[in-house]
C-alpha atoms as a PDB file:
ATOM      1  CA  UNK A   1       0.000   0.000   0.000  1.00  0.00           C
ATOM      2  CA  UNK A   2       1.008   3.175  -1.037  1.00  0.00           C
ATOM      3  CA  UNK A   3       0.295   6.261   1.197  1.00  0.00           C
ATOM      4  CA  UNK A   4       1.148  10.072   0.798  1.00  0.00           C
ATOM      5  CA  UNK A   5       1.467  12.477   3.640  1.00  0.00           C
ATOM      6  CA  UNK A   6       1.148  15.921   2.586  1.00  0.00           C
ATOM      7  CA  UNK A   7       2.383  18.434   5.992  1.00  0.00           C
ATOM      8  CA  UNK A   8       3.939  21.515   6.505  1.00  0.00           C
ATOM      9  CA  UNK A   9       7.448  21.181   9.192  1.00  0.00           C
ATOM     10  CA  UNK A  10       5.745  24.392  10.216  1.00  0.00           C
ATOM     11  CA  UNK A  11       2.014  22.903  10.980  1.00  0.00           C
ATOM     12  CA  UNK A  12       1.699  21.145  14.864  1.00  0.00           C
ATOM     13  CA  UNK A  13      -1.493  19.167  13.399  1.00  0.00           C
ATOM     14  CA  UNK A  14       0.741  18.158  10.561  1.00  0.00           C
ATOM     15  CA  UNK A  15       3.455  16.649  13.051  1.00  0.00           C
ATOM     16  CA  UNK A  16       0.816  15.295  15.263  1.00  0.00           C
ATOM     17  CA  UNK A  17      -0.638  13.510  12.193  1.00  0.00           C
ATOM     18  CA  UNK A  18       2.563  12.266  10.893  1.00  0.00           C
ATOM     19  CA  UNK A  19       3.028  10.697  14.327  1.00  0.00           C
ATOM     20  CA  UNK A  20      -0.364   8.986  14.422  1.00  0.00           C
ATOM     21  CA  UNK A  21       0.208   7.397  10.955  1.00  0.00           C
ATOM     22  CA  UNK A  22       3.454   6.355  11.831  1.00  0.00           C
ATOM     23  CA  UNK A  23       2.663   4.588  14.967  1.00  0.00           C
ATOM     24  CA  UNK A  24      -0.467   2.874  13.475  1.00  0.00           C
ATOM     25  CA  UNK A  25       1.631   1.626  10.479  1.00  0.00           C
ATOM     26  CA  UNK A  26       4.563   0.383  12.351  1.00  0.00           C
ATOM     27  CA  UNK A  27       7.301  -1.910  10.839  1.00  0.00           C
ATOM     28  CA  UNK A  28       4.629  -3.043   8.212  1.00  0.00           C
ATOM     29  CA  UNK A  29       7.173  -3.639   4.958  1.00  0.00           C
ATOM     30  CA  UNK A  30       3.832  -3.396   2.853  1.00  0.00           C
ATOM     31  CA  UNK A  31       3.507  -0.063   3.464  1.00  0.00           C
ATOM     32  CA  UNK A  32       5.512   2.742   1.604  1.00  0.00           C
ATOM     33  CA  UNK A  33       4.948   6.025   3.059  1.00  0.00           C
ATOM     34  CA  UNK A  34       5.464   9.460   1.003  1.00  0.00           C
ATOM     35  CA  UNK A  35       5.722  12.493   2.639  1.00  0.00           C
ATOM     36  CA  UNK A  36       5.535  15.678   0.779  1.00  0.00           C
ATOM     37  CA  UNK A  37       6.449  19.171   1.903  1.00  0.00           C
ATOM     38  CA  UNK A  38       4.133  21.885   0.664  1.00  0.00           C
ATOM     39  CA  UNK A  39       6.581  24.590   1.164  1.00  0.00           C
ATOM     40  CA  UNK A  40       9.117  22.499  -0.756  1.00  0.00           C
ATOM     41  CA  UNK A  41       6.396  21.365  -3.306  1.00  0.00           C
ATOM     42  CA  UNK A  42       3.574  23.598  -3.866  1.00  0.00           C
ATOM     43  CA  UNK A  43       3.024  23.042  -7.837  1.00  0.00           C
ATOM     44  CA  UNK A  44       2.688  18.780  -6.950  1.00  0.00           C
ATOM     45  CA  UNK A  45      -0.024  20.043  -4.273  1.00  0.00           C
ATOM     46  CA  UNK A  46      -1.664  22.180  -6.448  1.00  0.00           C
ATOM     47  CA  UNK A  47      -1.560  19.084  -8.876  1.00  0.00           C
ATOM     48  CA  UNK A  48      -2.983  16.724  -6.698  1.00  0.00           C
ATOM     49  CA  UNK A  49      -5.886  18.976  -5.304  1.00  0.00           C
ATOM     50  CA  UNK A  50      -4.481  19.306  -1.587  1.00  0.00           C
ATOM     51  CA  UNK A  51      -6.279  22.602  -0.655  1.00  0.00           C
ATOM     52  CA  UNK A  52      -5.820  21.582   3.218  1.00  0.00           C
ATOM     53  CA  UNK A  53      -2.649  20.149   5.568  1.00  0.00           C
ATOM     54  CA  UNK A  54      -2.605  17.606   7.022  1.00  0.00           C
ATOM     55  CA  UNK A  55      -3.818  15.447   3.993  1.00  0.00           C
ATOM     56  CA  UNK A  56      -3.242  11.520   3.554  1.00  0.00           C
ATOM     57  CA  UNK A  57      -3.771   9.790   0.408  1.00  0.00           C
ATOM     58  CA  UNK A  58      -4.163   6.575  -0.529  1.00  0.00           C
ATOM     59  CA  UNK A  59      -5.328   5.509  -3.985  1.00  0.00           C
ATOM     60  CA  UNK A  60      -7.681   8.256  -4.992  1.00  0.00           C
ATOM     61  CA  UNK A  61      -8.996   9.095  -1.629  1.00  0.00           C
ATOM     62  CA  UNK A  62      -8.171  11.803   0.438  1.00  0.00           C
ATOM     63  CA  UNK A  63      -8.210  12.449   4.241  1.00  0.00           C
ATOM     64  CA  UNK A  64      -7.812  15.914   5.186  1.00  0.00           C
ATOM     65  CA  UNK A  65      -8.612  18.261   8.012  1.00  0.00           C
ATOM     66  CA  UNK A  66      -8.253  20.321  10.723  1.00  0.00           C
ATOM     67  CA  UNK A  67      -7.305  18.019  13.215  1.00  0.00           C
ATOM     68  CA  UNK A  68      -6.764  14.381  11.855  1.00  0.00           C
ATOM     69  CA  UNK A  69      -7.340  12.079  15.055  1.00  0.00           C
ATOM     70  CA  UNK A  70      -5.653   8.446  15.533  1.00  0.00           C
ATOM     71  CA  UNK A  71      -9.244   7.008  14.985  1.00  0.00           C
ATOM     72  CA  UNK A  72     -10.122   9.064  11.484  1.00  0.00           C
ATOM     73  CA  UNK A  73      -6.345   8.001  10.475  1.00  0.00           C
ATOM     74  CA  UNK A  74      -6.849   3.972  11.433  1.00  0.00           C
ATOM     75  CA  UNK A  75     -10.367   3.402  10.233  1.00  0.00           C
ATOM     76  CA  UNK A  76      -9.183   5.457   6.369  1.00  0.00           C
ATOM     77  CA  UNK A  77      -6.435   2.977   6.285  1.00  0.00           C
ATOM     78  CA  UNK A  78      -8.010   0.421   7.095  1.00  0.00           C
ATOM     79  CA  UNK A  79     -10.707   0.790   4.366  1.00  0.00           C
ATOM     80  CA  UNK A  80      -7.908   0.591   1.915  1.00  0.00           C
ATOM     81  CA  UNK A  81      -6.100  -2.320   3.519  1.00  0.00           C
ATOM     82  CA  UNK A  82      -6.660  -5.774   0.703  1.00  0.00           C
END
């Protein structure tokens, strides 16, 4: 599974996020984890249609908000989970 973290180093809810998805994914060698910087990469954000950090993306489907909690994170992962 393929999953792509779009944050800001400058965004608490962006680290906070990063550390939920990290610690729900673990050692799991299935997963490959992107993360993109939108100060280092606005034109790819633009591409993809991220209008909102912290974003996660897997497959088509985005997860974005204000405040992604450890439950919103798990249960949109798990949906995509085969």
């Amino acid at each position: 599974m393929r999953i792509t973290l779009y944050r800001s180093n400058l965004c608490p809810r962006c680290l906070l996020a990063r550390k939920h998805l990290y610690s729900i994914i673990g050692e799991d060698p299935a997963v490959f984890i992107e993360e993109i910087d939108i100060l280092g990469s606005p034109k790819r954000c633009r591409q993809d249609g991220i209008g909102m950090v912290p974003a996660i993306v897997i497959g088509k489907e985005k997860l974005s908000g204000i405040f992604l909690s450890r439950k919103a994170i798990r249960a949109f992962i798990n949906l995509h989970k085969t």
